[in-house]
PDB file of N, CA and C in Angstrom:
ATOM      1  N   UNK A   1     101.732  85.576  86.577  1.00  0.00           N
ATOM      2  CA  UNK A   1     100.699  86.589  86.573  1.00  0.00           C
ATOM      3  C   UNK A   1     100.829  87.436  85.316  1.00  0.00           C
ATOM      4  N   UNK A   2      99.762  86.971  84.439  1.00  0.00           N
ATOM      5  CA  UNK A   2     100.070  88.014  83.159  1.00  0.00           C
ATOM      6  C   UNK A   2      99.583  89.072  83.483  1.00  0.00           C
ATOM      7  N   UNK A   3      99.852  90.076  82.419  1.00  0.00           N
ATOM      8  CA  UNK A   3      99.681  91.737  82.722  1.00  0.00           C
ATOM      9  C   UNK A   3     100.084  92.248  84.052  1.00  0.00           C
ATOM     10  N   UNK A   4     100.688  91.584  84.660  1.00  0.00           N
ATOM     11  CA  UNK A   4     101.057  92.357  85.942  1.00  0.00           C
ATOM     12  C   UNK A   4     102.236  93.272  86.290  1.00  0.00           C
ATOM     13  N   UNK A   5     102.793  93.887  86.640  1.00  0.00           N
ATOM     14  CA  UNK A   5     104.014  94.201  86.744  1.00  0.00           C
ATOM     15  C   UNK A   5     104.448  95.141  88.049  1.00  0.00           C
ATOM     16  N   UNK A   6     105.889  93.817  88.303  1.00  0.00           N
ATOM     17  CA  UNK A   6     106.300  93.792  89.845  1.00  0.00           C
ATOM     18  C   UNK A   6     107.342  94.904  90.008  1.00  0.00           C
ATOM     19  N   UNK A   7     107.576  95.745  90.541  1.00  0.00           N
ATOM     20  CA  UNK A   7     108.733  96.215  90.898  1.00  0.00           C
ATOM     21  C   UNK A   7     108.880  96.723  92.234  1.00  0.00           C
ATOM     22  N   UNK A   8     110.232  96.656  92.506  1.00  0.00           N
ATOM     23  CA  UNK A   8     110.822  96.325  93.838  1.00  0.00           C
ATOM     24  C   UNK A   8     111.970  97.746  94.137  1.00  0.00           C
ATOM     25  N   UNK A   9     111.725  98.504  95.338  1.00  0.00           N
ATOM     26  CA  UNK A   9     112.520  99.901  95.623  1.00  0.00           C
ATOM     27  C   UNK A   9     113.532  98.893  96.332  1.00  0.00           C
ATOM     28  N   UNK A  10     114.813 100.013  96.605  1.00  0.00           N
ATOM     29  CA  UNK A  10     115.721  99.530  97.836  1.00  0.00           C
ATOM     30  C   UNK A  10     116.654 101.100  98.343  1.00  0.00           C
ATOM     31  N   UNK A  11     116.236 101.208  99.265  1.00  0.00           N
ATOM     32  CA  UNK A  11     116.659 102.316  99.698  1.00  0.00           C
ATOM     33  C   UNK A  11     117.509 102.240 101.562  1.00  0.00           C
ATOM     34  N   UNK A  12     117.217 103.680 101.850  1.00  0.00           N
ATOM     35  CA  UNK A  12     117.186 103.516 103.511  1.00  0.00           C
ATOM     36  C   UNK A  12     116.507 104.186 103.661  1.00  0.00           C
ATOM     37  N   UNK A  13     116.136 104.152 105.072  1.00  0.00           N
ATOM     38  CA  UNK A  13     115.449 104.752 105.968  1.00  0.00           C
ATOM     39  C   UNK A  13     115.340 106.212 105.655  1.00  0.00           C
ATOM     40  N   UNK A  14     114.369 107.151 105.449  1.00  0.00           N
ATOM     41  CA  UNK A  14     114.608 108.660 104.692  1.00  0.00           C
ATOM     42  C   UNK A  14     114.624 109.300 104.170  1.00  0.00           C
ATOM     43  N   UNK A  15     115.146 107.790 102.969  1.00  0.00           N
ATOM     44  CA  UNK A  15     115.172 108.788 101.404  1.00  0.00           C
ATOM     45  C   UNK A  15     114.046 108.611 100.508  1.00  0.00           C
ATOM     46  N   UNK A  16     112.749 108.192 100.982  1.00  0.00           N
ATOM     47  CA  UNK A  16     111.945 107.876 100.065  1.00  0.00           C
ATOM     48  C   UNK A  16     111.337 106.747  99.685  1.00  0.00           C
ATOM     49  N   UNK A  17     112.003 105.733  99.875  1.00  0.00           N
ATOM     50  CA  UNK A  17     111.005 104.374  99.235  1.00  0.00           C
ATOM     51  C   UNK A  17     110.339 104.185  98.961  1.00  0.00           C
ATOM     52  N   UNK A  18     109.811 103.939 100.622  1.00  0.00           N
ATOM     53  CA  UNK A  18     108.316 103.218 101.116  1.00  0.00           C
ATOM     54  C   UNK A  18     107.514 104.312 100.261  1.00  0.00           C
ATOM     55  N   UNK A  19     108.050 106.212 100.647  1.00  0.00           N
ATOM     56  CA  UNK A  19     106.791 106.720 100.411  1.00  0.00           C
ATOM     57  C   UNK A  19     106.859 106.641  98.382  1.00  0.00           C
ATOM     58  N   UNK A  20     107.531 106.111  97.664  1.00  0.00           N
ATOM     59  CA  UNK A  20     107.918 106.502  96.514  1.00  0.00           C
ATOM     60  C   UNK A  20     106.918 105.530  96.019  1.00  0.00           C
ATOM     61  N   UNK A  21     106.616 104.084  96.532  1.00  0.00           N
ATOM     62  CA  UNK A  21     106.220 102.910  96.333  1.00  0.00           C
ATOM     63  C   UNK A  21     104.460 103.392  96.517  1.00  0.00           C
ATOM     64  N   UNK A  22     104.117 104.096  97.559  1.00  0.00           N
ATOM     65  CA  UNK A  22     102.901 104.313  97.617  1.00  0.00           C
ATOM     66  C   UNK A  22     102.100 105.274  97.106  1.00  0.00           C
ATOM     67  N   UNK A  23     103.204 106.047  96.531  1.00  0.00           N
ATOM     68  CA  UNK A  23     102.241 107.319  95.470  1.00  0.00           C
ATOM     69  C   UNK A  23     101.935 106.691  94.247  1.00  0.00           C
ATOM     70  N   UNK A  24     103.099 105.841  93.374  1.00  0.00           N
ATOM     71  CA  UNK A  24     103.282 105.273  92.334  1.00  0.00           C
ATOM     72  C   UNK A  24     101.919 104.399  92.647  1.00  0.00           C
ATOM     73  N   UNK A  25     101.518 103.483  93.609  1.00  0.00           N
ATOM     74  CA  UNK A  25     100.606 102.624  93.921  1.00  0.00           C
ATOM     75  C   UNK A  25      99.522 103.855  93.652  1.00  0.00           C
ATOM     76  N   UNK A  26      99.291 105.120  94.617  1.00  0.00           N
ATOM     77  CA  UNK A  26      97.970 105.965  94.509  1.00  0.00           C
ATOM     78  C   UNK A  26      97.886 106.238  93.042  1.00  0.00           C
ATOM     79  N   UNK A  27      99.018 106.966  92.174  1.00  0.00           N
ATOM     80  CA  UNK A  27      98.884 107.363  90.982  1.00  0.00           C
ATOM     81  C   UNK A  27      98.311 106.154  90.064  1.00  0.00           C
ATOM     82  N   UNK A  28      98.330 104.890  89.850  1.00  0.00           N
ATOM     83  CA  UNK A  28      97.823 103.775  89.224  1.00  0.00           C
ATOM     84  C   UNK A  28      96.552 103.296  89.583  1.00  0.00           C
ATOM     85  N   UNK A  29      96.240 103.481  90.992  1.00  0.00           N
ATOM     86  CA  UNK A  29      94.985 103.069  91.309  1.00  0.00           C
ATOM     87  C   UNK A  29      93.852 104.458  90.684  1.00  0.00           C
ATOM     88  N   UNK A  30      94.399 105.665  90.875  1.00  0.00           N
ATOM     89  CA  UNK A  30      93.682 106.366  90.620  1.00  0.00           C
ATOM     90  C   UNK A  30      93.094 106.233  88.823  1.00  0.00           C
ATOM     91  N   UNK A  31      93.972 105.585  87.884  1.00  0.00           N
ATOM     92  CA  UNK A  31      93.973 105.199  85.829  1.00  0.00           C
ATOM     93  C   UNK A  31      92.911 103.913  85.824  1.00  0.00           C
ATOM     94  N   UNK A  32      92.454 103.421  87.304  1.00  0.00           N
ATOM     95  CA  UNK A  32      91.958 102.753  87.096  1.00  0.00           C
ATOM     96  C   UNK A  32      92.514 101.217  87.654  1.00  0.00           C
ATOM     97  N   UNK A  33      94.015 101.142  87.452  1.00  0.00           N
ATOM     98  CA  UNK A  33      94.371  99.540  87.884  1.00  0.00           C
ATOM     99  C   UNK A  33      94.222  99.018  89.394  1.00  0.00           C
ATOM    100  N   UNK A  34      94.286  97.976  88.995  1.00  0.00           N
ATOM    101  CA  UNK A  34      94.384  96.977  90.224  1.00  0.00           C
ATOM    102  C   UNK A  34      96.110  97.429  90.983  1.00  0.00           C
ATOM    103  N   UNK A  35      96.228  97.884  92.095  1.00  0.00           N
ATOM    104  CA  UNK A  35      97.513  98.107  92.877  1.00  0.00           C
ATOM    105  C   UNK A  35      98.015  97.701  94.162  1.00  0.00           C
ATOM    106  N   UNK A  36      99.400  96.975  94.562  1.00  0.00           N
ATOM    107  CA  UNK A  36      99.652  96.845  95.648  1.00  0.00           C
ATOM    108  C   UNK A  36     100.878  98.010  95.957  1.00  0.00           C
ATOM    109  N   UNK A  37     100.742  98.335  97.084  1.00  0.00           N
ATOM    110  CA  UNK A  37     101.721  99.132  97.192  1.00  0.00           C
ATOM    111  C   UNK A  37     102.590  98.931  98.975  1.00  0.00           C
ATOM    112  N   UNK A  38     103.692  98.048  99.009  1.00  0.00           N
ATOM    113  CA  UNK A  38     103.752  98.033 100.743  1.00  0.00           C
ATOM    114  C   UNK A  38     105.344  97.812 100.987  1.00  0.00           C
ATOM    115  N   UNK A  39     106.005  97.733 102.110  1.00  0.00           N
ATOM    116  CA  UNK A  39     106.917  98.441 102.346  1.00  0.00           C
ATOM    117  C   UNK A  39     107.569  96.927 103.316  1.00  0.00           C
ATOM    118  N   UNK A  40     109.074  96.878 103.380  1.00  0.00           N
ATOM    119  CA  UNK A  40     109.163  95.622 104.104  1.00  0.00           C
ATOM    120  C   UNK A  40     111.030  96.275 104.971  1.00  0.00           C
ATOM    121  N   UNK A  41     110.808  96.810 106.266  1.00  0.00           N
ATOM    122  CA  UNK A  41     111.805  96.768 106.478  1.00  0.00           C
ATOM    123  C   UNK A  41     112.044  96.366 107.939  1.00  0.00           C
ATOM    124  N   UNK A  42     113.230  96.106 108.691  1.00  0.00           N
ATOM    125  CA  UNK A  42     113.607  95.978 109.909  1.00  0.00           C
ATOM    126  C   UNK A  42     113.134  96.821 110.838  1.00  0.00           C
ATOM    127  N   UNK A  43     114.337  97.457 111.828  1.00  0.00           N
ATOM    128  CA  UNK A  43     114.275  98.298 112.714  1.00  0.00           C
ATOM    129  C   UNK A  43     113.810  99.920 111.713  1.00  0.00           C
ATOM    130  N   UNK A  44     113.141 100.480 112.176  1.00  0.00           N
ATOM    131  CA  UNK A  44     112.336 101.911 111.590  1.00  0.00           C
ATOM    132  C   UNK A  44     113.328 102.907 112.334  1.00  0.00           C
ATOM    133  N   UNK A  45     114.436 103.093 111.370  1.00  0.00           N
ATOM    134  CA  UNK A  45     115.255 104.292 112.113  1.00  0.00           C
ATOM    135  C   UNK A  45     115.833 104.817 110.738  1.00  0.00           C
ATOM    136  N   UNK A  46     116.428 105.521 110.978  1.00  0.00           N
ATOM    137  CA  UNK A  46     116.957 106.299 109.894  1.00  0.00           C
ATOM    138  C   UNK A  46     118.173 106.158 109.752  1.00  0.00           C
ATOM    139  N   UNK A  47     117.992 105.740 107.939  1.00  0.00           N
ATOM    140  CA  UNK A  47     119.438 104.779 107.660  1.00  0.00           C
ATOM    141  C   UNK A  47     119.458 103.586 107.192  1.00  0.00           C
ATOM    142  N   UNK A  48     118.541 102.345 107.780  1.00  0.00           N
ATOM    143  CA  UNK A  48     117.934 101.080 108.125  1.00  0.00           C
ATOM    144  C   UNK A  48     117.607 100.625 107.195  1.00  0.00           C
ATOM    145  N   UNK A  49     118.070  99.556 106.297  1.00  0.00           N
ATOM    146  CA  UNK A  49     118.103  99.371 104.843  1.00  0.00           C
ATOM    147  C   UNK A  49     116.339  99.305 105.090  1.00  0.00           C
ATOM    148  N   UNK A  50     115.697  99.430 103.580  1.00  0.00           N
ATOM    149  CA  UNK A  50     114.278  98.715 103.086  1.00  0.00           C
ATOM    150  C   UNK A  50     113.958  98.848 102.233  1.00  0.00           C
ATOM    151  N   UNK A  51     113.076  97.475 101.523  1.00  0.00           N
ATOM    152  CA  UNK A  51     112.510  97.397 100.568  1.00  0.00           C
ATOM    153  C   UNK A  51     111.066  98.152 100.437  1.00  0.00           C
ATOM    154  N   UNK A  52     110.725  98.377  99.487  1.00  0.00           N
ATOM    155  CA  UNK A  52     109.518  98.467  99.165  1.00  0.00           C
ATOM    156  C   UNK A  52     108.715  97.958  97.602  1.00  0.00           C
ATOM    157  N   UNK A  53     107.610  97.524  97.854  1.00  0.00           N
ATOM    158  CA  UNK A  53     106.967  96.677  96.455  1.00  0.00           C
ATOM    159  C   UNK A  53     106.475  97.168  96.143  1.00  0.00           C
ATOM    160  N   UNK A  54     105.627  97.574  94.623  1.00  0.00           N
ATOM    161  CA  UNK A  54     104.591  97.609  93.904  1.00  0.00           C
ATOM    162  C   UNK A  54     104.324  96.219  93.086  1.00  0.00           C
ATOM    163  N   UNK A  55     102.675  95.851  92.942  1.00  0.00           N
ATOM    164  CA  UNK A  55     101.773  95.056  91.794  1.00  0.00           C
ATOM    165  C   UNK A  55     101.341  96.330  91.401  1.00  0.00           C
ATOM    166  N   UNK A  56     101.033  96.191  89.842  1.00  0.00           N
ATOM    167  CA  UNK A  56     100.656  97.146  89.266  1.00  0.00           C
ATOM    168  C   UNK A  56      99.656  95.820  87.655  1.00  0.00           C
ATOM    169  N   UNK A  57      98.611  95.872  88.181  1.00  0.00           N
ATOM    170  CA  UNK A  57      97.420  94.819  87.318  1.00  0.00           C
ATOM    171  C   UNK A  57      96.377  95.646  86.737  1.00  0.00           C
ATOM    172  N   UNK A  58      96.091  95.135  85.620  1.00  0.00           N
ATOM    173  CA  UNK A  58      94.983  95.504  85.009  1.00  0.00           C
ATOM    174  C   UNK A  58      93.497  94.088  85.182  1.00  0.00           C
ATOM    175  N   UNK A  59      93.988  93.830  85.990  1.00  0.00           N
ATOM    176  CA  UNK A  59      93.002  92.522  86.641  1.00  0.00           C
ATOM    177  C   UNK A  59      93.183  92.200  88.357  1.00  0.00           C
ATOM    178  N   UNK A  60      92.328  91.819  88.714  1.00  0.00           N
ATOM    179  CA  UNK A  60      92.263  92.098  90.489  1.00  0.00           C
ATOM    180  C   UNK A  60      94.205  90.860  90.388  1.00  0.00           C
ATOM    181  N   UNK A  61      94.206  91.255  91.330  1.00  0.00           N
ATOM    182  CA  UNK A  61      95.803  91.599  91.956  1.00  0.00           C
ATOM    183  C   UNK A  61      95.564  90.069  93.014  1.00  0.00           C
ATOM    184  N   UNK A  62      95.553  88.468  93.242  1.00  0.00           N
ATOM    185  CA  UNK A  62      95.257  87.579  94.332  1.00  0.00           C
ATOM    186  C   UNK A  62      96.933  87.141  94.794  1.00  0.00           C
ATOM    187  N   UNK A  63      97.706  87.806  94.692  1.00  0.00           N
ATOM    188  CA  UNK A  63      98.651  87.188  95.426  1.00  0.00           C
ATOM    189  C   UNK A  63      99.422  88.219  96.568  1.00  0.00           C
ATOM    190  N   UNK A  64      99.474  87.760  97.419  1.00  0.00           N
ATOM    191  CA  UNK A  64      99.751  88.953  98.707  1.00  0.00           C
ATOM    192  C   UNK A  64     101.416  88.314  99.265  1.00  0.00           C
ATOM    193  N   UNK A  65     102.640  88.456  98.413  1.00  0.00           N
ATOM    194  CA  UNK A  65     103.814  87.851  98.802  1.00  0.00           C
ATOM    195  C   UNK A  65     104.946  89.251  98.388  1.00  0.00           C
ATOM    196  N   UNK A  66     106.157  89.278  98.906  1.00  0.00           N
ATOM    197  CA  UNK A  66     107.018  89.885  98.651  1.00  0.00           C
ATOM    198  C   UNK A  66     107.213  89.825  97.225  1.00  0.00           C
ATOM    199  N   UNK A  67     108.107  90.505  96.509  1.00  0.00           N
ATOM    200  CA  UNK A  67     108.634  89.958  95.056  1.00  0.00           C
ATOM    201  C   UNK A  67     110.109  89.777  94.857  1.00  0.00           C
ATOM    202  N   UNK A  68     110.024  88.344  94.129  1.00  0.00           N
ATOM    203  CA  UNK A  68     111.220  88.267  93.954  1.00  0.00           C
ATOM    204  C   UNK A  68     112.263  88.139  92.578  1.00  0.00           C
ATOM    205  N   UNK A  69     111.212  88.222  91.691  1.00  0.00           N
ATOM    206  CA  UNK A  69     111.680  88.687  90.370  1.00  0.00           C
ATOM    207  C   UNK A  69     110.921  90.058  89.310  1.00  0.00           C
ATOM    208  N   UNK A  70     111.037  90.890  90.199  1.00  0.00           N
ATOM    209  CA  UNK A  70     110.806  92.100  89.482  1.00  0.00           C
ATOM    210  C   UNK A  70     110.803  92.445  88.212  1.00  0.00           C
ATOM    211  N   UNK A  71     110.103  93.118  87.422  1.00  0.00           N
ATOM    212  CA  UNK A  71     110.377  93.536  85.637  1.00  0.00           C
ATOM    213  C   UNK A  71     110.789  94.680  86.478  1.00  0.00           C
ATOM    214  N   UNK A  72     111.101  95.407  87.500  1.00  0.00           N
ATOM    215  CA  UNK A  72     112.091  96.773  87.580  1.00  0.00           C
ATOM    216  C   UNK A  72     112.513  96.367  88.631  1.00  0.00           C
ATOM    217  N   UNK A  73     113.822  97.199  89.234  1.00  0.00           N
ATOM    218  CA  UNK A  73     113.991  97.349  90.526  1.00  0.00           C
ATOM    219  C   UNK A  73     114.671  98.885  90.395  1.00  0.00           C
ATOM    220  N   UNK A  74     114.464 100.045  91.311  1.00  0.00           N
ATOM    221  CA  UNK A  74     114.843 101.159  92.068  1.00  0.00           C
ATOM    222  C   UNK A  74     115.700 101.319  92.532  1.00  0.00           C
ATOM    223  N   UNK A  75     117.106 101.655  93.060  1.00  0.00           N
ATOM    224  CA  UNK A  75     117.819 101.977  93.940  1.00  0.00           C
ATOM    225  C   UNK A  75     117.961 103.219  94.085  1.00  0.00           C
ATOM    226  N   UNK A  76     117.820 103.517  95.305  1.00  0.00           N
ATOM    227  CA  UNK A  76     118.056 105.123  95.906  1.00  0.00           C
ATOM    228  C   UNK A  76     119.429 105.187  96.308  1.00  0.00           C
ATOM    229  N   UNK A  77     120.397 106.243  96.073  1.00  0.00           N
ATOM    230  CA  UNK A  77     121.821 106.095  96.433  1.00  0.00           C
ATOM    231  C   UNK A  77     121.481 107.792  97.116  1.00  0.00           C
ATOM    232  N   UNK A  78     123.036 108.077  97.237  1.00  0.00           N
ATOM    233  CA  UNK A  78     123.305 109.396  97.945  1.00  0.00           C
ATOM    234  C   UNK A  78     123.416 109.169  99.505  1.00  0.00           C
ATOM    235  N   UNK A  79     123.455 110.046 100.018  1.00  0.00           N
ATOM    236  CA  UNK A  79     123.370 110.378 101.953  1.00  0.00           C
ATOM    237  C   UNK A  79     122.052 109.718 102.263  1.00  0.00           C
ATOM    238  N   UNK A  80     122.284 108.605 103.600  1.00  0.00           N
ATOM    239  CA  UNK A  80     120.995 108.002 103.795  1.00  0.00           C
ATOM    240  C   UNK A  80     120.286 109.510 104.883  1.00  0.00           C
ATOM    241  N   UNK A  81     119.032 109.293 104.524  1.00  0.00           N
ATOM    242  CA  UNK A  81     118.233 110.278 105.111  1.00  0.00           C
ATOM    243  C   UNK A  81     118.705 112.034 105.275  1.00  0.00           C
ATOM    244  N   UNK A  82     118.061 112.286 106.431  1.00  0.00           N
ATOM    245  CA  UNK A  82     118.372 113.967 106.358  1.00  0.00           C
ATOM    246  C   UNK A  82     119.707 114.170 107.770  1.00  0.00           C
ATOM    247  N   UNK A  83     120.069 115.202 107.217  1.00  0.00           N
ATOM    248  CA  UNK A  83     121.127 115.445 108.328  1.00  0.00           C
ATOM    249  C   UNK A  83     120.464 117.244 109.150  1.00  0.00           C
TER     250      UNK A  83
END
């Protein structure tokens, strides 16, 4: 996929990801691009490892799959979630 660009969060449950993955997705869709923005984890508790994806295209976006070779990847460290 030319012009596209994949990147992949990894966090837990708490600290942000999913929602980090979907502003970055709102902030790009809003310049105009083509954006996926979605979230892939297990049990929904706090703590609970998960990924989250962005596509980020300047041309409609046809592939709807996880990613598995990212031009970035994210890691969130510190205390999982809030205490």
């Amino acid at each position: 996929m030319k012009n596209t660009v994949e990147i992949r969060w990894h966090g837990r449950g708490g600290q942000g990801a999913k929602t980090a993955a979907l502003l970055l997705a709102d902030v790009c869709f809003k310049t105009g691009a083509y954006v996926q923005g979605f979230p892939e984890y297990g049990p929904e508790r706090m703590g609970a490892p998960i990924t989250a994806f962005n596509r980020i295209s300047r041309t409609p976006i046809r592939v709807h799959s996880n990613i598995y070779d990212p031009a970035a990847a994210a890691r969130l460290s510190g205390q999982s979630g809030y205490r």
